[in-house]
Protein backbone atom coordinates (compact mmCIF):
# COMPACT_ATOMS: atom_id res chain seq x y z
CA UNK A 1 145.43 129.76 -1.49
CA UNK A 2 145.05 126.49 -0.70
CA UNK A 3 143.64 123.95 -3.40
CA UNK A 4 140.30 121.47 -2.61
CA UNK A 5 139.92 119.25 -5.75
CA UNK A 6 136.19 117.94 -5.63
CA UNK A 7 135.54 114.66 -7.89
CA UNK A 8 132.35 113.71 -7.33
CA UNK A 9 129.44 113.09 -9.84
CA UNK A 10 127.28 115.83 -8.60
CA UNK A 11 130.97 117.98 -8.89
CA UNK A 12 129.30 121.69 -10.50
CA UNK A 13 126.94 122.05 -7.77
CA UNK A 14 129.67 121.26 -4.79
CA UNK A 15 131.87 123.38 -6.21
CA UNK A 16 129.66 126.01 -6.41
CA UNK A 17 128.74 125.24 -2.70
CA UNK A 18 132.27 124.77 -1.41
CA UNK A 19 132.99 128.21 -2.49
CA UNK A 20 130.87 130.16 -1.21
CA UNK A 21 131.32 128.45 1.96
CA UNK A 22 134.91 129.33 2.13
CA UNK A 23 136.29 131.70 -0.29
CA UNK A 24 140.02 131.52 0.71
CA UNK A 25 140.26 128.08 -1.02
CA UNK A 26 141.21 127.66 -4.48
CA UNK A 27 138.91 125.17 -5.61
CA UNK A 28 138.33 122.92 -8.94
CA UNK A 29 135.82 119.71 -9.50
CA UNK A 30 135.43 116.96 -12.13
CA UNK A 31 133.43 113.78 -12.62
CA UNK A 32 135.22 110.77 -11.08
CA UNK A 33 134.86 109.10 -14.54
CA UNK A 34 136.54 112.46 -16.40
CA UNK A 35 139.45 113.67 -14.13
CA UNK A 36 141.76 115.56 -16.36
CA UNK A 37 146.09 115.33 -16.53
CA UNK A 38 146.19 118.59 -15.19
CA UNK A 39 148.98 119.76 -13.31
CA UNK A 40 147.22 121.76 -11.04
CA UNK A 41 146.54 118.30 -8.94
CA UNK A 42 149.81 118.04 -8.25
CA UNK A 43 149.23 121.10 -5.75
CA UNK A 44 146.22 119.26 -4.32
CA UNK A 45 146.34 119.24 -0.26
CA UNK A 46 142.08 118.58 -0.08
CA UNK A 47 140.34 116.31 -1.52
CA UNK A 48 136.17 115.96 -1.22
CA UNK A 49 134.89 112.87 -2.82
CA UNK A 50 132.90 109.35 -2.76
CA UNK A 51 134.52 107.25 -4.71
CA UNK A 52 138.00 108.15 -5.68
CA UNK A 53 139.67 107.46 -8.81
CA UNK A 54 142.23 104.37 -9.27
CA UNK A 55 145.66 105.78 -9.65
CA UNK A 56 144.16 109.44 -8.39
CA UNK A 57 145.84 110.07 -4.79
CA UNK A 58 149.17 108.83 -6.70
CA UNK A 59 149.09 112.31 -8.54
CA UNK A 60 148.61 114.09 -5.67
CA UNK A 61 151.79 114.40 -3.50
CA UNK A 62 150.51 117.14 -1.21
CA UNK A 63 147.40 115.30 -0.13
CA UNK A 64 146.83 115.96 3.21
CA UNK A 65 143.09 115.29 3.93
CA UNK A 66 140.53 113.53 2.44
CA UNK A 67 136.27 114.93 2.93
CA UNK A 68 133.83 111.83 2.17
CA UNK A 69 131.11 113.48 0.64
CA UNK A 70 128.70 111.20 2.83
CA UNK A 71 128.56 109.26 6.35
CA UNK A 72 129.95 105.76 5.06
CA UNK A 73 133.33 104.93 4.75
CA UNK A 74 134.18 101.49 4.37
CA UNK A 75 135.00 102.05 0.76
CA UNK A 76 137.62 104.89 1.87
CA UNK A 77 138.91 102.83 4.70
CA UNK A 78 139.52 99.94 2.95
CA UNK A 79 141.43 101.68 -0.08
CA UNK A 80 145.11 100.98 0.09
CA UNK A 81 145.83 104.33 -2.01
CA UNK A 82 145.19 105.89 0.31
CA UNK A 83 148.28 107.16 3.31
CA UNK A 84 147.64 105.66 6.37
CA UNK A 85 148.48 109.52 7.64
CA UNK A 86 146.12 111.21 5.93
CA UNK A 87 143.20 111.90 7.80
CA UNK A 88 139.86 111.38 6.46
CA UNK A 89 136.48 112.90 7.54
CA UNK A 90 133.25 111.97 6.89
CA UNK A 91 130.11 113.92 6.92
CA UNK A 92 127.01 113.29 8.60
CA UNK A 93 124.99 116.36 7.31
CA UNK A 94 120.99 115.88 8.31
CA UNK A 95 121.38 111.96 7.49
CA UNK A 96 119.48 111.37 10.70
CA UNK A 97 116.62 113.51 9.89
CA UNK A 98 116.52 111.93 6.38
CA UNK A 99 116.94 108.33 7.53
CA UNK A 100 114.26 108.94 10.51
CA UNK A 101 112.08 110.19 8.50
CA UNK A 102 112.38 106.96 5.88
CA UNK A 103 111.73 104.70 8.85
CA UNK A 104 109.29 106.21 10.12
CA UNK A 105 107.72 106.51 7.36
CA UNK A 106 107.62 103.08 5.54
CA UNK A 107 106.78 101.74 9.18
CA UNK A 108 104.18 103.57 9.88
CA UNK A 109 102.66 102.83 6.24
CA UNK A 110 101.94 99.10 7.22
CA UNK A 111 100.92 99.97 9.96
CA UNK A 112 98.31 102.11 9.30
CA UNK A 113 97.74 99.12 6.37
CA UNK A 114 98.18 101.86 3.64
CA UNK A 115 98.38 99.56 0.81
CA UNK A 116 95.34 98.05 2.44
CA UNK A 117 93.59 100.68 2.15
CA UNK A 118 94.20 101.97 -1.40
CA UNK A 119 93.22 98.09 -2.77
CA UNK A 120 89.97 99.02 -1.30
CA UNK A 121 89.60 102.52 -2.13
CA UNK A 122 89.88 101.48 -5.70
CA UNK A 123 87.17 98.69 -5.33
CA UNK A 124 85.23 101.48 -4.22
CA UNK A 125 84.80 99.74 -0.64
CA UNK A 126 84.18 101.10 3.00
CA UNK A 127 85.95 98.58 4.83
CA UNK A 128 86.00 99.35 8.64
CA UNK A 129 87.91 96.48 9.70
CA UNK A 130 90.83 98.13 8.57
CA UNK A 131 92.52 99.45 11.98
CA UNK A 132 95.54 100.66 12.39
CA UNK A 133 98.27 98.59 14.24
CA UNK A 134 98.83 100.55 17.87
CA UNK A 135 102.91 101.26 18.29
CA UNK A 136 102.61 102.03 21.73
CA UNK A 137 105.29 100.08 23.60
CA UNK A 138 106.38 98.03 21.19
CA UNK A 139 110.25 97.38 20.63
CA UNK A 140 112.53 98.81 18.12
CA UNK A 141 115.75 98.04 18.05
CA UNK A 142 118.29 100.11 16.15
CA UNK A 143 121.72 98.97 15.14
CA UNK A 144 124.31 101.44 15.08
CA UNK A 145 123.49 104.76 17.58
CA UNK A 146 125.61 107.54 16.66
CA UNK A 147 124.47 110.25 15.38
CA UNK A 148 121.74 109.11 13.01
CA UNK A 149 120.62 106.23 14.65
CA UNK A 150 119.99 108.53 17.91
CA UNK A 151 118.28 110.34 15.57
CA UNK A 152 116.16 107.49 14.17
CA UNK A 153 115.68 106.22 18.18
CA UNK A 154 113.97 110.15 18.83
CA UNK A 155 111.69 109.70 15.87
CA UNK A 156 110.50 106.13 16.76
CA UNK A 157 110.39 106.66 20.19
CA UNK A 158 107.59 109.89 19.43
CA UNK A 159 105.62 107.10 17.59
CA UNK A 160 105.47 105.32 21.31
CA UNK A 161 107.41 102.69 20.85
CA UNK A 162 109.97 101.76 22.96
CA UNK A 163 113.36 101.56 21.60
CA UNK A 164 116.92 100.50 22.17
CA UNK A 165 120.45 101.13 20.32
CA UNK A 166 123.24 98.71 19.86
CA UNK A 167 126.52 99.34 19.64
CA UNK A 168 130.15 98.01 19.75
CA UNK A 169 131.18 99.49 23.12
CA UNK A 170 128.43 100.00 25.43
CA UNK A 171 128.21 103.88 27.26
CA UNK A 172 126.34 105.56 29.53
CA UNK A 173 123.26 106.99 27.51
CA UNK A 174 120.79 109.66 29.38
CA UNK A 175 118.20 108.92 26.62
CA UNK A 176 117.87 105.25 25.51
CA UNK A 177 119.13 101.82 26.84
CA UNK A 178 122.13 100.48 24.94
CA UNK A 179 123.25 97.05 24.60
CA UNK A 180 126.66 95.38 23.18
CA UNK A 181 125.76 94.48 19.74
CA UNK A 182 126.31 91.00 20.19
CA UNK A 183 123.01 90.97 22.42
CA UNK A 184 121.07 91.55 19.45
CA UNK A 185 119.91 88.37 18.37
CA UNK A 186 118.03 87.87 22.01
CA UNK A 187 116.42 91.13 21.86
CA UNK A 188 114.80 90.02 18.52
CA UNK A 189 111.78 87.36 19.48
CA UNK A 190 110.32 90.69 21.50
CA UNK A 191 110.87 93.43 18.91
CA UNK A 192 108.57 94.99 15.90
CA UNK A 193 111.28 96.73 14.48
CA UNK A 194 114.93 96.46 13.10
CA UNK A 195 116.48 98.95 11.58
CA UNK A 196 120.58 98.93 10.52
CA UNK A 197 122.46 102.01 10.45
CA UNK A 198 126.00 100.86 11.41
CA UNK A 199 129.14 101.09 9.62
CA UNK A 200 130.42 98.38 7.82
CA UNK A 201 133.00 97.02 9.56
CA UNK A 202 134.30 93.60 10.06
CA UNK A 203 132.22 92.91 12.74
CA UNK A 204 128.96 93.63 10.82
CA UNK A 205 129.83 92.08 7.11
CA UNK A 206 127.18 89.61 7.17
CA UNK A 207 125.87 90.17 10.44
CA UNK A 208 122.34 89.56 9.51
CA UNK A 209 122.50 85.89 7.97
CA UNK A 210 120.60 82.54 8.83
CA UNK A 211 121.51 82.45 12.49
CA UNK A 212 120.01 85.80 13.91
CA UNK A 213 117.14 85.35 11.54
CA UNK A 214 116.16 82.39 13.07
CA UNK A 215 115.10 84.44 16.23
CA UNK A 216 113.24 86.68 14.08
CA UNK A 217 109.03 86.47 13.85
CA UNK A 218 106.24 87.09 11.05
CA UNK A 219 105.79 90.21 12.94
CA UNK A 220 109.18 91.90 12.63
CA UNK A 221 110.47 94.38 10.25
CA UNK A 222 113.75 94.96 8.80
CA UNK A 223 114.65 98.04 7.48
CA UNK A 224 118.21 98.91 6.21
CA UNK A 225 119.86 102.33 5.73
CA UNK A 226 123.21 101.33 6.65
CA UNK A 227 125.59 99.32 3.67
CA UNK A 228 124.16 96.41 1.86
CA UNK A 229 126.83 94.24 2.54
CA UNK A 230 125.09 93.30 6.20
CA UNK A 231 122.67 91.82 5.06
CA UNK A 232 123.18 87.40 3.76
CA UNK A 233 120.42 88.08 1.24
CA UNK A 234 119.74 85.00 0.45
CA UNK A 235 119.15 84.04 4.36
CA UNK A 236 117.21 87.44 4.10
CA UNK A 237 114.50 85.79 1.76
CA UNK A 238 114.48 82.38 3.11
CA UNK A 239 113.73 83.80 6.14
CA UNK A 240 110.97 85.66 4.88
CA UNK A 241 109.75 82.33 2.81
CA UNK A 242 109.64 80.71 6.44
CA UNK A 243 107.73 83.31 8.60
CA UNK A 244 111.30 84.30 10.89
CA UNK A 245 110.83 87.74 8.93
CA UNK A 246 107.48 89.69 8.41
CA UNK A 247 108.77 92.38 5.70
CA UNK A 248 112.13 93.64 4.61
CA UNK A 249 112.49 97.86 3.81
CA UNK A 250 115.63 97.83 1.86
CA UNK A 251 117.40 100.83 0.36
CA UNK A 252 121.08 99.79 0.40
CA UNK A 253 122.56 96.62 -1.59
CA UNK A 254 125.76 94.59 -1.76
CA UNK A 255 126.14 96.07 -5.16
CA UNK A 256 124.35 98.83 -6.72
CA UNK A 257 122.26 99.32 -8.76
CA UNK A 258 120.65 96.20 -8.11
CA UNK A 259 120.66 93.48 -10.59
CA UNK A 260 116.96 93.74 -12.71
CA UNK A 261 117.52 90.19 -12.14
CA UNK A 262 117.82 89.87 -8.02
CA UNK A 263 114.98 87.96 -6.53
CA UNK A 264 114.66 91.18 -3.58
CA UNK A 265 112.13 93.36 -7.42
CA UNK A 266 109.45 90.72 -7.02
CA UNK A 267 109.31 89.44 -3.76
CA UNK A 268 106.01 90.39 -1.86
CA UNK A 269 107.84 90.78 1.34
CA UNK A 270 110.31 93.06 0.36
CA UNK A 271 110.51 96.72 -0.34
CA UNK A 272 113.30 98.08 -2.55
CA UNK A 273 114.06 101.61 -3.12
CA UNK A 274 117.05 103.63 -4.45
CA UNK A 275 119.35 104.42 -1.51
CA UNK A 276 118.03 107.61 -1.02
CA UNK A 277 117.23 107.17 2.47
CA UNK A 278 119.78 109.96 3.15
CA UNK A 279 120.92 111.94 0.29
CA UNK A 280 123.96 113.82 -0.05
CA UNK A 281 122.85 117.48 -0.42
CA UNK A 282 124.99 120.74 0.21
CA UNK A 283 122.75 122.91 1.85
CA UNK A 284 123.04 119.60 4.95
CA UNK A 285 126.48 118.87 4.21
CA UNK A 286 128.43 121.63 3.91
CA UNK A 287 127.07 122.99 7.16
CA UNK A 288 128.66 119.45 9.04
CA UNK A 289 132.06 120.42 7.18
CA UNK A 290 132.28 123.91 7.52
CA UNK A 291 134.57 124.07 10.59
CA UNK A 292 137.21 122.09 9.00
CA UNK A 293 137.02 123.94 5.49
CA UNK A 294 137.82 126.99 7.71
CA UNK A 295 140.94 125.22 9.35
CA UNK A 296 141.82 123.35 6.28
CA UNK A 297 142.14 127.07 4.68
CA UNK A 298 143.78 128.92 7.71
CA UNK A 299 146.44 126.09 7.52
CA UNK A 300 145.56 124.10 10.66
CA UNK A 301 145.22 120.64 11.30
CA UNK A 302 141.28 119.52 10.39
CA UNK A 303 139.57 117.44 13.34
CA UNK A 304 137.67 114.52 14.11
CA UNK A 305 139.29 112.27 11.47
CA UNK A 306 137.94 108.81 11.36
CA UNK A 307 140.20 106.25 13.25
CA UNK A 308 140.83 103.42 10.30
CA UNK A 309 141.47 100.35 12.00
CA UNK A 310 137.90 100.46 13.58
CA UNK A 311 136.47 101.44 10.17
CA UNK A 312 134.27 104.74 11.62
């Protein structure tokens, strides 16, 4: 049999998971903070995992693929542990459906002026003049349209607005207009919505800083579900200070948790929650993985590895 180590914090419930989704695999887990000198890792040729161990791959010889546990991979990409001819794979699961839904929902809560609505409830008032904004036709631009930001697009285009993806090479789409991602900034004056769900890359470390900002309006929205590290927060929150931003949805930081003492906890403006826009659960993931657990354990090559030098 072939071994799959899993070290992952969550590691008794993918184990349990990864099992029973292939049985022909010999398969062990630990905590990424509590991985034992076993010799058993020497036989490692899988490896699932998020963040990986300093000094781990080193112990495993026989390494020949490497599972992200989620859809990001910058932090696997840029870790020079790791073989350049190893392939690594990364897992989508239902991180569309998740994310789509987290959109969705924190737009549609201003702008059916939820928060509104509660202050008045608890004064006890009827106040009519609190209408909902109408989403018909306006623009929402999402950054980043592979899988999950198609996914987002469908589930902001049924709220009748009328979106667009950016990307890094522009395709023919059947579905939705897409635009080089360099466009972006021009496409912001016009638009309600933002929402980032690209890879970090070097091409979008930073991307959102002073100088698209200052194309922005009061009446946009930001909303962030890709990697924190986009976003120049403090250009973020000066450009909320000066009106080139309406509100910010954050879930994803340059570093994690966030500092108690970051500006983003008290600023009206801003909405912070725990990057759980699209959480890693096995039921979703496993499913996306399946097909190259059951190579991985009939001894064949696994597919769709990510292509490193573009960082997805």
């Amino acid at each position: 049999m072939r071994k799959l180590a899993v070290v992952h914090h969550r590691f008794e419930d993918w184990v349990l998971a990864l099992r029973e989704a292939e049985p022909r695999l010999e398969i062990r887990g630990w905590h990424p903070r509590n991985v034992p000198e076993d010799p058993w890792i020497a036989g490692v040729e899988g490896l699932f995992a998020w963040q990986i161990p300093q000094g781990l791959i080193q112990r495993m010889p026989r390494l020949a693929w490497i599972q992200n546990s989620g859809a990001g991979l910058d932090h696997l990409v840029d870790d020079c542990s790791i073989p350049a001819g190893i392939p690594i794979t990364r897992a989508d699961g239902q991180f569309g459906l998740w994310m789509a839904r987290y959109a969705a929902a924190h737009l549609l809560s201003e702008v059916q002026r939820l928060d509104e609505c509660r202050a008045a409830q608890r004064e006890r008032t009827w106040s009519a003049k609190l209408i909902p904004q109408d989403l018909t036709g306006k623009v929402a631009l999402v950054f980043g349209f592979g899988r999950i930001g198609r996914q987002i697009g469908r589930t902001l285009g049924e709220l009748g607005m009328e979106v667009h993806g950016f990307v890094r090479t522009v395709r023919a789409d059947r579905e939705f207009p897409l635009h080089p991602g360099g466009e972006l900034g021009s496409w912001l004056p016009g638009a309600r919505v933002l929402v980032l769900c690209a890879p970090l890359t070097s091409e979008t470390r930073g991307m959102v800083d002073a100088g698209l900002l200052a194309q922005g309006h009061a009446g946009l929205t930001l909303i962030n579900v890709g990697r924190g590290e986009q976003v120049v927060i403090p250009d973020l929150l000066d450009a909320l200070d000066r009106g080139k931003l309406g509100r910010a949805v954050l879930d994803v930081f340059p570093l994690e948790p966030l500092d108690p003492a970051s500006k983003l906890w008290d600023h009206p403006k801003v909405v912070v929650t725990p990057h759980h826009s699209g959480p890693s659960v096995p039921q979703a993931v496993i499913q996306d993985i399946l097909p190259n657990l059951r190579r991985f354990a009939e001894g064949l090559p696994v597919e769709g590895g990510v292509d490193r030098r573009l960082g997805y």
